[in-house]
C-alpha atoms as a PDB file:
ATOM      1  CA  UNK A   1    -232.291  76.881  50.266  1.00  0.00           C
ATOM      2  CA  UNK A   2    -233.894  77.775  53.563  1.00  0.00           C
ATOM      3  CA  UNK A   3    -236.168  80.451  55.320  1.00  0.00           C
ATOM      4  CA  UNK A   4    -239.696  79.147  55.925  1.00  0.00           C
ATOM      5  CA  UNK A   5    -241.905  78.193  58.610  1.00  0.00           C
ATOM      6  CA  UNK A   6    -244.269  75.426  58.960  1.00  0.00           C
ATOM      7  CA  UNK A   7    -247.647  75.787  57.198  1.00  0.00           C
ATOM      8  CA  UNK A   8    -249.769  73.520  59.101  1.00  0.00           C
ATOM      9  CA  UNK A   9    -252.053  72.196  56.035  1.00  0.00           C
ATOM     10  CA  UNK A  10    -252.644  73.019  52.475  1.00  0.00           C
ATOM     11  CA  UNK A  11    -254.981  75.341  51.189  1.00  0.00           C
ATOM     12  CA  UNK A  12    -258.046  74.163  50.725  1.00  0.00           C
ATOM     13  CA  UNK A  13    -259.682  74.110  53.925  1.00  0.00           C
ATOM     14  CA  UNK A  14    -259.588  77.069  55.634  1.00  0.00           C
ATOM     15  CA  UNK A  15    -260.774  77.819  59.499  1.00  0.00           C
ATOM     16  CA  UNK A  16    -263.238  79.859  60.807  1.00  0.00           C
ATOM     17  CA  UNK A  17    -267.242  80.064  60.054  1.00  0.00           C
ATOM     18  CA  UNK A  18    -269.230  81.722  57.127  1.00  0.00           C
ATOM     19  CA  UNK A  19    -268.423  85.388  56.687  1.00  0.00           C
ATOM     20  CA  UNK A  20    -270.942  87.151  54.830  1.00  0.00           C
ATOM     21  CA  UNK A  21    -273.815  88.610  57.206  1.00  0.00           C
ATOM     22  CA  UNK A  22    -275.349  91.190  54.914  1.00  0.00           C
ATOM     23  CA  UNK A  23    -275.954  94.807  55.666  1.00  0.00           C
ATOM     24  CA  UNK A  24    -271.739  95.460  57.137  1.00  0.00           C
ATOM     25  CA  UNK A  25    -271.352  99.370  57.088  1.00  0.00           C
ATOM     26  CA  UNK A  26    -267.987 100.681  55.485  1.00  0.00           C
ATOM     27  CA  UNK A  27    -265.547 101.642  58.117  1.00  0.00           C
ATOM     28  CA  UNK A  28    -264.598 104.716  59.103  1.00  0.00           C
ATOM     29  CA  UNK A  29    -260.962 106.014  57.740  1.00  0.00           C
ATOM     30  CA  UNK A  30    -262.209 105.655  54.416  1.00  0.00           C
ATOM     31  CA  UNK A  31    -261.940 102.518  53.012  1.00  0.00           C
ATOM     32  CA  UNK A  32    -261.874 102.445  49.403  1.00  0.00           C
ATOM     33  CA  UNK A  33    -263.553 100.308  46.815  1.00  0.00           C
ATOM     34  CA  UNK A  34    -263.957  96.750  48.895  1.00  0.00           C
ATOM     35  CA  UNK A  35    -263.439  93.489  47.492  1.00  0.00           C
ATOM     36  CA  UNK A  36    -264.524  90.129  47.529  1.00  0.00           C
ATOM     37  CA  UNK A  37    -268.040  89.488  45.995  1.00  0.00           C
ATOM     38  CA  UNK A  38    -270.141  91.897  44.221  1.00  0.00           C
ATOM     39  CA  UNK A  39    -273.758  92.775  45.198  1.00  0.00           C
ATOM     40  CA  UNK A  40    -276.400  90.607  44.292  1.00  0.00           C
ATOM     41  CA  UNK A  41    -279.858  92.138  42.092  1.00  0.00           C
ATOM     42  CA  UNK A  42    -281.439  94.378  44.129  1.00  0.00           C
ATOM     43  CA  UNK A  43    -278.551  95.683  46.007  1.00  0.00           C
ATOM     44  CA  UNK A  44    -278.169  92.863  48.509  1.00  0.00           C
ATOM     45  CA  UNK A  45    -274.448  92.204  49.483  1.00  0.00           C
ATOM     46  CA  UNK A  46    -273.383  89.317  48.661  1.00  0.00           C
ATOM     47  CA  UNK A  47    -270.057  89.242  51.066  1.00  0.00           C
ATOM     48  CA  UNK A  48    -266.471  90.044  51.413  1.00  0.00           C
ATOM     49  CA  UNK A  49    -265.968  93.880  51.886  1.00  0.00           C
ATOM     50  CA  UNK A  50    -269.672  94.428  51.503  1.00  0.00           C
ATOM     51  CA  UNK A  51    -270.592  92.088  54.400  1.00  0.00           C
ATOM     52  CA  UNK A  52    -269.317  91.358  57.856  1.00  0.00           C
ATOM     53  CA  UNK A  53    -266.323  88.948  58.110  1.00  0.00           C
ATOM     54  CA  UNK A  54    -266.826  86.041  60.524  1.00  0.00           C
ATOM     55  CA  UNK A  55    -264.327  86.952  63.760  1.00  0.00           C
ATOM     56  CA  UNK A  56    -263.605  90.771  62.330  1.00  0.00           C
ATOM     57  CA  UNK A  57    -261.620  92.491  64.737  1.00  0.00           C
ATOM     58  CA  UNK A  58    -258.793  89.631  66.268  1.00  0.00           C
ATOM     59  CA  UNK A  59    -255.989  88.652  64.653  1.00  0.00           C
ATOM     60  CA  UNK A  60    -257.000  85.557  61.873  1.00  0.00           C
ATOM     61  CA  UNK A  61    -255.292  82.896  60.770  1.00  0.00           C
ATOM     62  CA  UNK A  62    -254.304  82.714  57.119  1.00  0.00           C
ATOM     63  CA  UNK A  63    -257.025  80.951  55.190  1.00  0.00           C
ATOM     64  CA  UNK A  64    -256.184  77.342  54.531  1.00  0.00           C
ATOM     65  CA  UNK A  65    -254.689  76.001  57.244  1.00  0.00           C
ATOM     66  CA  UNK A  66    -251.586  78.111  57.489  1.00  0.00           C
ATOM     67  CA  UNK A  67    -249.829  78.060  61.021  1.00  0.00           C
ATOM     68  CA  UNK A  68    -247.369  78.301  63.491  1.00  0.00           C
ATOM     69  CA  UNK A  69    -245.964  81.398  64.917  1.00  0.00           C
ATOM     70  CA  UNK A  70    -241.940  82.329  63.169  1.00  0.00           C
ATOM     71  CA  UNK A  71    -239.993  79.897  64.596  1.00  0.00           C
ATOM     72  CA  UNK A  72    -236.057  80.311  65.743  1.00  0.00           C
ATOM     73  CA  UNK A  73    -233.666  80.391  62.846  1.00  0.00           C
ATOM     74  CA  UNK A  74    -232.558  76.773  61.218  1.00  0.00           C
ATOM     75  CA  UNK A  75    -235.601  74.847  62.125  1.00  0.00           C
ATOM     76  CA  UNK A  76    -239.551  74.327  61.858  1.00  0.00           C
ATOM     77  CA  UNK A  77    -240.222  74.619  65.387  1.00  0.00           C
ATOM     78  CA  UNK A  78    -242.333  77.017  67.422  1.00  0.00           C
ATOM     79  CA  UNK A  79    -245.998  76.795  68.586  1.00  0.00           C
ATOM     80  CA  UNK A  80    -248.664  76.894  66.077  1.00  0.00           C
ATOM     81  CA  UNK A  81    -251.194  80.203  65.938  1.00  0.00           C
ATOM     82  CA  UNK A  82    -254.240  80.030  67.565  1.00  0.00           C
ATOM     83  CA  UNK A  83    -257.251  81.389  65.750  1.00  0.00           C
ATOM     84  CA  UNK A  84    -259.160  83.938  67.175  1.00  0.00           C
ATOM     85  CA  UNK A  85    -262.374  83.578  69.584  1.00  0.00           C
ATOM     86  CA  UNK A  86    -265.571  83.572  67.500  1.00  0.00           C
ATOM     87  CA  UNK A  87    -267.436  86.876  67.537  1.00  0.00           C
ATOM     88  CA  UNK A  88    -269.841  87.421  70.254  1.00  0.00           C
ATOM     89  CA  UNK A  89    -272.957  87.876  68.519  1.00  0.00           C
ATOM     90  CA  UNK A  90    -273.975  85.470  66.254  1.00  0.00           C
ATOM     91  CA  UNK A  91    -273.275  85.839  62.643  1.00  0.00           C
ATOM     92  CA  UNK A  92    -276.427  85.349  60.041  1.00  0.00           C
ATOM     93  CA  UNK A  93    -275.923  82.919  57.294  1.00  0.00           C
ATOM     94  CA  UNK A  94    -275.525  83.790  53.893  1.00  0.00           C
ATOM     95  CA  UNK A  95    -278.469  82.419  51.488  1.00  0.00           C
ATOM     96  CA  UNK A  96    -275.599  80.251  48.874  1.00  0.00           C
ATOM     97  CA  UNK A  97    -278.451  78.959  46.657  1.00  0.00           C
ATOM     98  CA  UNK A  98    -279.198  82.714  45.886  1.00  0.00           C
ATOM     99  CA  UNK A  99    -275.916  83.753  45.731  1.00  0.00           C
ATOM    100  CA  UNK A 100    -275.039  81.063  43.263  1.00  0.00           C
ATOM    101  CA  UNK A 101    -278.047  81.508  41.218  1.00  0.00           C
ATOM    102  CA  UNK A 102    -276.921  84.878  41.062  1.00  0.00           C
ATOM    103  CA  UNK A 103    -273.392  84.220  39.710  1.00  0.00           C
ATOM    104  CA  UNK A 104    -274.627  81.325  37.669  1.00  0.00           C
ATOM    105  CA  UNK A 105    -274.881  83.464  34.827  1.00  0.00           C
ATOM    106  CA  UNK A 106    -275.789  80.787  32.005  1.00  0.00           C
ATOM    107  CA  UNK A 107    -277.846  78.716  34.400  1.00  0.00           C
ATOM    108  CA  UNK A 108    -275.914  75.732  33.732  1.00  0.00           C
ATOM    109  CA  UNK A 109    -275.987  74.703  37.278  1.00  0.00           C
ATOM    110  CA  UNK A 110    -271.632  75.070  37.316  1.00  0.00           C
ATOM    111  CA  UNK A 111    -269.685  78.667  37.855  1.00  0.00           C
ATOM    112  CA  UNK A 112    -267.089  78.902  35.306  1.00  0.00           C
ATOM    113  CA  UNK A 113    -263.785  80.773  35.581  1.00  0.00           C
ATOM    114  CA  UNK A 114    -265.632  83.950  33.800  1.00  0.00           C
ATOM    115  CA  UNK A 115    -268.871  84.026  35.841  1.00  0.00           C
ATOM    116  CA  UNK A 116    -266.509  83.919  39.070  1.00  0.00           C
ATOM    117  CA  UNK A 117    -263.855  87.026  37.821  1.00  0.00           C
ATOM    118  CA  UNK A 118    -267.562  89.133  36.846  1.00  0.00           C
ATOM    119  CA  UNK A 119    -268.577  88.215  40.402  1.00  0.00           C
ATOM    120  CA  UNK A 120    -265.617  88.872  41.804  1.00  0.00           C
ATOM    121  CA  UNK A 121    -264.270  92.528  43.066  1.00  0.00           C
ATOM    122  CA  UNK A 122    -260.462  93.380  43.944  1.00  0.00           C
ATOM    123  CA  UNK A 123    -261.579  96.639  45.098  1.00  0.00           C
ATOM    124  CA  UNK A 124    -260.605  98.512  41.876  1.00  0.00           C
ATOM    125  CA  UNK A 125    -261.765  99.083  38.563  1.00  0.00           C
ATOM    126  CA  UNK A 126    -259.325  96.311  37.555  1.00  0.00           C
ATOM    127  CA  UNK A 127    -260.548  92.582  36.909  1.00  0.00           C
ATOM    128  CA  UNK A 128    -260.113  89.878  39.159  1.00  0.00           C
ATOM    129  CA  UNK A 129    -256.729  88.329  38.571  1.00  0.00           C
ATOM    130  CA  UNK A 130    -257.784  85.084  36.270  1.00  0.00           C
ATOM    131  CA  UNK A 131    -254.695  83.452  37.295  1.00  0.00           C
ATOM    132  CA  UNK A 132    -256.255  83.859  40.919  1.00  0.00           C
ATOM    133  CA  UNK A 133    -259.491  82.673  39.670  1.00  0.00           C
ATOM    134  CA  UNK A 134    -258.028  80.163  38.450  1.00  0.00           C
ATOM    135  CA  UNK A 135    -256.356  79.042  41.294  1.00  0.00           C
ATOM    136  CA  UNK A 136    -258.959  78.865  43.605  1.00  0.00           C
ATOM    137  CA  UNK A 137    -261.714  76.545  40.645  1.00  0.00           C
ATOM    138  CA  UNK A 138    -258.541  74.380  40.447  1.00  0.00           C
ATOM    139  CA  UNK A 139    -258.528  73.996  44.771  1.00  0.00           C
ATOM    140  CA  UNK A 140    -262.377  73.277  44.610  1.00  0.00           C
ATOM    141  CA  UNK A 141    -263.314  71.462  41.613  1.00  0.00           C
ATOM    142  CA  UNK A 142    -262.910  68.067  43.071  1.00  0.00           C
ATOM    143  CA  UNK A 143    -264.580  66.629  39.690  1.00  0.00           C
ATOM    144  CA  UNK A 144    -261.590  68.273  37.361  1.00  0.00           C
ATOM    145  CA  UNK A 145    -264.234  69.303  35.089  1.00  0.00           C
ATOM    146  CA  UNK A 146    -262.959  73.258  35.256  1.00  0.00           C
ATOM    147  CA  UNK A 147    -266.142  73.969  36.828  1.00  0.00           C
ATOM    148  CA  UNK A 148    -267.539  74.916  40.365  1.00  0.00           C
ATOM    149  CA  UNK A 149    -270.994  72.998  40.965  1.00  0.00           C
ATOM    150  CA  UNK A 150    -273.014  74.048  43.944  1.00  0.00           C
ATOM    151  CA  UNK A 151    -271.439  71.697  46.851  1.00  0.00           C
ATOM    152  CA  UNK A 152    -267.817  73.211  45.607  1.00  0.00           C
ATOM    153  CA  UNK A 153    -269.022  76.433  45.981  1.00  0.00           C
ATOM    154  CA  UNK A 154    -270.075  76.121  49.541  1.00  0.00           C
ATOM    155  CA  UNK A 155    -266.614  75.398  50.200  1.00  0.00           C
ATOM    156  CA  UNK A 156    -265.102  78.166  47.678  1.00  0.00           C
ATOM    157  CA  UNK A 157    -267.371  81.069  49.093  1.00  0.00           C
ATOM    158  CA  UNK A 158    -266.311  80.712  52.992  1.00  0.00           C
ATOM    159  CA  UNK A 159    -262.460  80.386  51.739  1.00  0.00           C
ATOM    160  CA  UNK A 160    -262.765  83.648  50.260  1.00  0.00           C
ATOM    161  CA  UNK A 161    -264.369  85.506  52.752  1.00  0.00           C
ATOM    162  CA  UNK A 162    -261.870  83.745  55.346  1.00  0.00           C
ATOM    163  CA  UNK A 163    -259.024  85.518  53.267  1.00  0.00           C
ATOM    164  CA  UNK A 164    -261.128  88.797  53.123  1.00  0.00           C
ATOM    165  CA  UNK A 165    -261.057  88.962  56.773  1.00  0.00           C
ATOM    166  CA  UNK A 166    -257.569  88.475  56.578  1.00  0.00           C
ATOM    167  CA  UNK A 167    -256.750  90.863  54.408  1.00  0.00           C
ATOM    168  CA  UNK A 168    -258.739  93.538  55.792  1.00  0.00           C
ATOM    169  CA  UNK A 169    -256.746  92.925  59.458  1.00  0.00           C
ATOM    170  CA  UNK A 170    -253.773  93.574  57.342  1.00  0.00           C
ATOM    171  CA  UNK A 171    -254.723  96.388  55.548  1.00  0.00           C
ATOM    172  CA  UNK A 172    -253.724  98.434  58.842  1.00  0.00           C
ATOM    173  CA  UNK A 173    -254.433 101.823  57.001  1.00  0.00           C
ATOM    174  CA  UNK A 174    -257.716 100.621  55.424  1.00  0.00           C
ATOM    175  CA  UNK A 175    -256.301 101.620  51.973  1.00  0.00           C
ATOM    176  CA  UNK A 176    -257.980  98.743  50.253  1.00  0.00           C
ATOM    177  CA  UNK A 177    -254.517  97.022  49.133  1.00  0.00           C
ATOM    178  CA  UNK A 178    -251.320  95.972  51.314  1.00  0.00           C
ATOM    179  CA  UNK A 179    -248.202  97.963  51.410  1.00  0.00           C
ATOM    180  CA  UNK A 180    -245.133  95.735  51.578  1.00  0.00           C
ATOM    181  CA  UNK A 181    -244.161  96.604  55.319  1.00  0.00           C
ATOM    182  CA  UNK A 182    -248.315  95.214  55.487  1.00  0.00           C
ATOM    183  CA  UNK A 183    -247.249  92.245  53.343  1.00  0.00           C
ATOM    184  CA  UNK A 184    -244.277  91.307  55.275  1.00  0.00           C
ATOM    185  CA  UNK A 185    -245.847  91.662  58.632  1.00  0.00           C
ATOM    186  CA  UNK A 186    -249.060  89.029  57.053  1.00  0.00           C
ATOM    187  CA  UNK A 187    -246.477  86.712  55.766  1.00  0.00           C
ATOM    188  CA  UNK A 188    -244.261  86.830  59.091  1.00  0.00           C
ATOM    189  CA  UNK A 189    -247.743  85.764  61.265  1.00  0.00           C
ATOM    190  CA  UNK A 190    -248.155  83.123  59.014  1.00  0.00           C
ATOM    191  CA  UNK A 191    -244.617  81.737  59.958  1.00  0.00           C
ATOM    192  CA  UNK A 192    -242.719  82.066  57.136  1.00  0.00           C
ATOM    193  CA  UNK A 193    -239.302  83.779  57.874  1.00  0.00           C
ATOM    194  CA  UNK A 194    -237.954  85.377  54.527  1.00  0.00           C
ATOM    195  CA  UNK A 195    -236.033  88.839  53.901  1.00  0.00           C
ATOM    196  CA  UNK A 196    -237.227  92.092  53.121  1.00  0.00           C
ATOM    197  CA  UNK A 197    -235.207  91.488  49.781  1.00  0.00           C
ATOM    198  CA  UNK A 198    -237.612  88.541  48.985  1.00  0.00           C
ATOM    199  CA  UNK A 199    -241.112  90.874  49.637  1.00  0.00           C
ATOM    200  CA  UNK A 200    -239.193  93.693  47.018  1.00  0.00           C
ATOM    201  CA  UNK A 201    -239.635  90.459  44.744  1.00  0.00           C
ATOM    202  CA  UNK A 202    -242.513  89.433  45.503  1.00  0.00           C
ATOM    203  CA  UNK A 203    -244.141  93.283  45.546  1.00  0.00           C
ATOM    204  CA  UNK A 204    -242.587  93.853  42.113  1.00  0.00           C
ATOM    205  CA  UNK A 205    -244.214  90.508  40.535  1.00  0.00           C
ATOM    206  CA  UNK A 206    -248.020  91.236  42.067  1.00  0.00           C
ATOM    207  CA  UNK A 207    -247.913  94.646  42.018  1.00  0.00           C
ATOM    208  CA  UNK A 208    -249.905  95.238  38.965  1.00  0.00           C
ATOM    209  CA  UNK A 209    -250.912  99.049  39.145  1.00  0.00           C
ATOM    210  CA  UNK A 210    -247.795 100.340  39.586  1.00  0.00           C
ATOM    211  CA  UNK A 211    -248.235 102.204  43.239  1.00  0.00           C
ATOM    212  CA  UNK A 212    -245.832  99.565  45.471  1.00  0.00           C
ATOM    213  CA  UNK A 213    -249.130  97.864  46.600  1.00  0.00           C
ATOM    214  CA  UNK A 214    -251.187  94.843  46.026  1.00  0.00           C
ATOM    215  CA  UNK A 215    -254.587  94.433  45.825  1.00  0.00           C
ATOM    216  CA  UNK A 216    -256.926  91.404  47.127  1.00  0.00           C
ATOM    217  CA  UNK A 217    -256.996  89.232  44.367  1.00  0.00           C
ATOM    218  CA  UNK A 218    -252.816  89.710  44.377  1.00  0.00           C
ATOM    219  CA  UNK A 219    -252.506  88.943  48.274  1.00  0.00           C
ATOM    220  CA  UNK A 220    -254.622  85.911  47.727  1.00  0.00           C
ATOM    221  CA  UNK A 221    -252.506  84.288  45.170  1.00  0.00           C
ATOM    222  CA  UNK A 222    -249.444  85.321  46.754  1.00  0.00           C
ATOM    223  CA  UNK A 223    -249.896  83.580  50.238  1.00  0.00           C
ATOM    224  CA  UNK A 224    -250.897  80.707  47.997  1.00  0.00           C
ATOM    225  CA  UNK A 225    -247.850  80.325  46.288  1.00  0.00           C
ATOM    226  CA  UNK A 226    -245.619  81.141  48.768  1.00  0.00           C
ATOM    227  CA  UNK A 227    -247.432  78.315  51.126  1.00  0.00           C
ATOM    228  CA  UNK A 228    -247.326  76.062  48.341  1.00  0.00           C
ATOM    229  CA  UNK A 229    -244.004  76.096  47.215  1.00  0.00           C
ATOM    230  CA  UNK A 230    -242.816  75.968  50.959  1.00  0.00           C
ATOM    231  CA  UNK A 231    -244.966  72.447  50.996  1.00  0.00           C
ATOM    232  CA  UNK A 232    -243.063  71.303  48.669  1.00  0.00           C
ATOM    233  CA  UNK A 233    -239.639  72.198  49.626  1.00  0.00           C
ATOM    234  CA  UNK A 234    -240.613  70.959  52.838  1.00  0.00           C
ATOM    235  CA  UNK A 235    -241.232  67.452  51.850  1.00  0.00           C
ATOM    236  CA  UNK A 236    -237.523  67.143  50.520  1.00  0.00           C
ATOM    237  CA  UNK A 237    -236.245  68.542  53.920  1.00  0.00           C
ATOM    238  CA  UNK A 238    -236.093  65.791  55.696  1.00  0.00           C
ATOM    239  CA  UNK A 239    -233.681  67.083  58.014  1.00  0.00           C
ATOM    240  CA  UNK A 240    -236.230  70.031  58.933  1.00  0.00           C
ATOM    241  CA  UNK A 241    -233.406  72.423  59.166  1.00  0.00           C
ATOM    242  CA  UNK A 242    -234.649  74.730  56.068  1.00  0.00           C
ATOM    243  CA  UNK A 243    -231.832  73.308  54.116  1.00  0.00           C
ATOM    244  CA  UNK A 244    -232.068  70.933  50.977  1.00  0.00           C
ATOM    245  CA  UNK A 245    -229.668  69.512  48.588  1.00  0.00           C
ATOM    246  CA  UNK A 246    -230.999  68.813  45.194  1.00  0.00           C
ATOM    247  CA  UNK A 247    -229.753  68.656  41.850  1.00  0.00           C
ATOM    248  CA  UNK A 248    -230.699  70.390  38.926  1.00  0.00           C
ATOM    249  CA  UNK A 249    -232.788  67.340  37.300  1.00  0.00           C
ATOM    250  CA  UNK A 250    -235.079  67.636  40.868  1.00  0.00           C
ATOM    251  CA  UNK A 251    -235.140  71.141  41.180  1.00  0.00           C
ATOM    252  CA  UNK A 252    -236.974  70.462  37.456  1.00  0.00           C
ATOM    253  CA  UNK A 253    -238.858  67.707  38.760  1.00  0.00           C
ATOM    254  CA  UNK A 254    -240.195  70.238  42.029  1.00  0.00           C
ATOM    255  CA  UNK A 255    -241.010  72.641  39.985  1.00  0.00           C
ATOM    256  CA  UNK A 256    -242.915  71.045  37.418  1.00  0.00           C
ATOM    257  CA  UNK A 257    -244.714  68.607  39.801  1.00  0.00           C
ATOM    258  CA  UNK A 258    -245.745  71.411  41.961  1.00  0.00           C
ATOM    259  CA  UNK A 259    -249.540  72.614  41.853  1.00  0.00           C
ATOM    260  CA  UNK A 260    -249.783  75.693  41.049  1.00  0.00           C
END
């Protein structure tokens, strides 16, 4: 098994500020239906699509601490990305106790998985992937309780708008969803070096409307997995050559001991 780069951390802990400045105008070329969060009562934006991403405009980093530029064939190597400068005029700072009061539907005082997908926009009239959902409580709920209390969500809200700005510089065409050629150029920045046979996989598994494109929620969970299941292989190559030998019983035990 080989064909990766070297993510530089887990997800988790993403670079780069607060995205979110209300009041971002669409962008010309007719960008459909944003994602990320939905507006707040009384039309205030709450971020993502609908607010300006911290750093819009340079090439990002991949939210949680993925790195390094592809390296040569047969090894980890090569230098690891650089994020971009921070933008020149300083960004304002979303208000998170409104913003979680907002999608604290229940007023519990914890965001479940449900009040997250309802706050939650792909950028079509499709829910929020709940295995995405999902994905990220279980990356942020440091108590296990299935919830998101108020100090997790600080950390949850600037993940996601680091991966909206992400996605957005990927979305080259300003479609609102990523193309494979889009896809494979993403995952190649992030330095993972796998075939154009492994994105016609990987388009046909979170490609869920059909058109040969996937939407935010999709690209999110995608980069996840792909970065997580390259952690783990990683930790059995202990040759760092991007080849392991393992037999069936730990190919099991990867698997199944593997978070996601």
């Amino acid at each position: 098994m080989s064909g990766y780069g070297r993510p530089s951390a887990p997800p988790g802990g993403p670079p780069g500020g607060y995205g979110g400045a209300p009041g971002y105008q669409q962008p010309q070329g007719g960008y459909a239906a944003p994602g990320g969060f939905n507006a707040a009562p009384g039309g205030a934006a709450l971020g993502g699509y609908n607010a300006a991403p911290a750093g819009y405009g340079g090439q990002p980093s991949a939210p949680g601490g993925y790195g390094g530029q592809p390296s040569a064939p047969g090894g980890y190597g090569g230098p690891g990305y650089t994020a971009p400068p921070p933008p020149q005029q300083p960004m304002a700072q979303p208000n998170l106790n409104q913003i979680f009061a907002s999608v604290d539907k229940d007023r519990s005082g914890m965001i479940s998985v449900n009040e997250l997908q309802s706050a939650l926009s792909n950028g079509t009239w499709q829910p929020f992937n709940p295995e995405t959902i999902r994905l990220m409580i279980s990356m942020f709920d440091k108590d296990g309780n299935g919830t998101i209390n108020f100090q997790e969500f600080g950390a949850l809200w600037k993940y996601i708008n680091d991966w909206q700005n992400t996605f957005r510089y990927y979305d080259r065409d300003n479609s609102g969803s990523i193309d494979q050629n889009e896809l494979q150029t993403a995952i190649a920045s992030f330095g993972f070096r796998l075939s154009p046979k492994f994105f016609g996989v990987l388009m046909r598994k979170f490609d869920r409307t059909g058109d040969r494109t996937i939407t935010f929620d999709d690209f999110i969970q995608s980069c996840v997995l792909i970065q997580t299941l390259s952690a783990a292989f990683q930790r059995k190559d202990t040759n760092r050559n991007g080849w392991i030998q393992i037999n069936y019983e730990e190919f099991m035990e990867l698997v199944f001991s593997t978070k996601i």
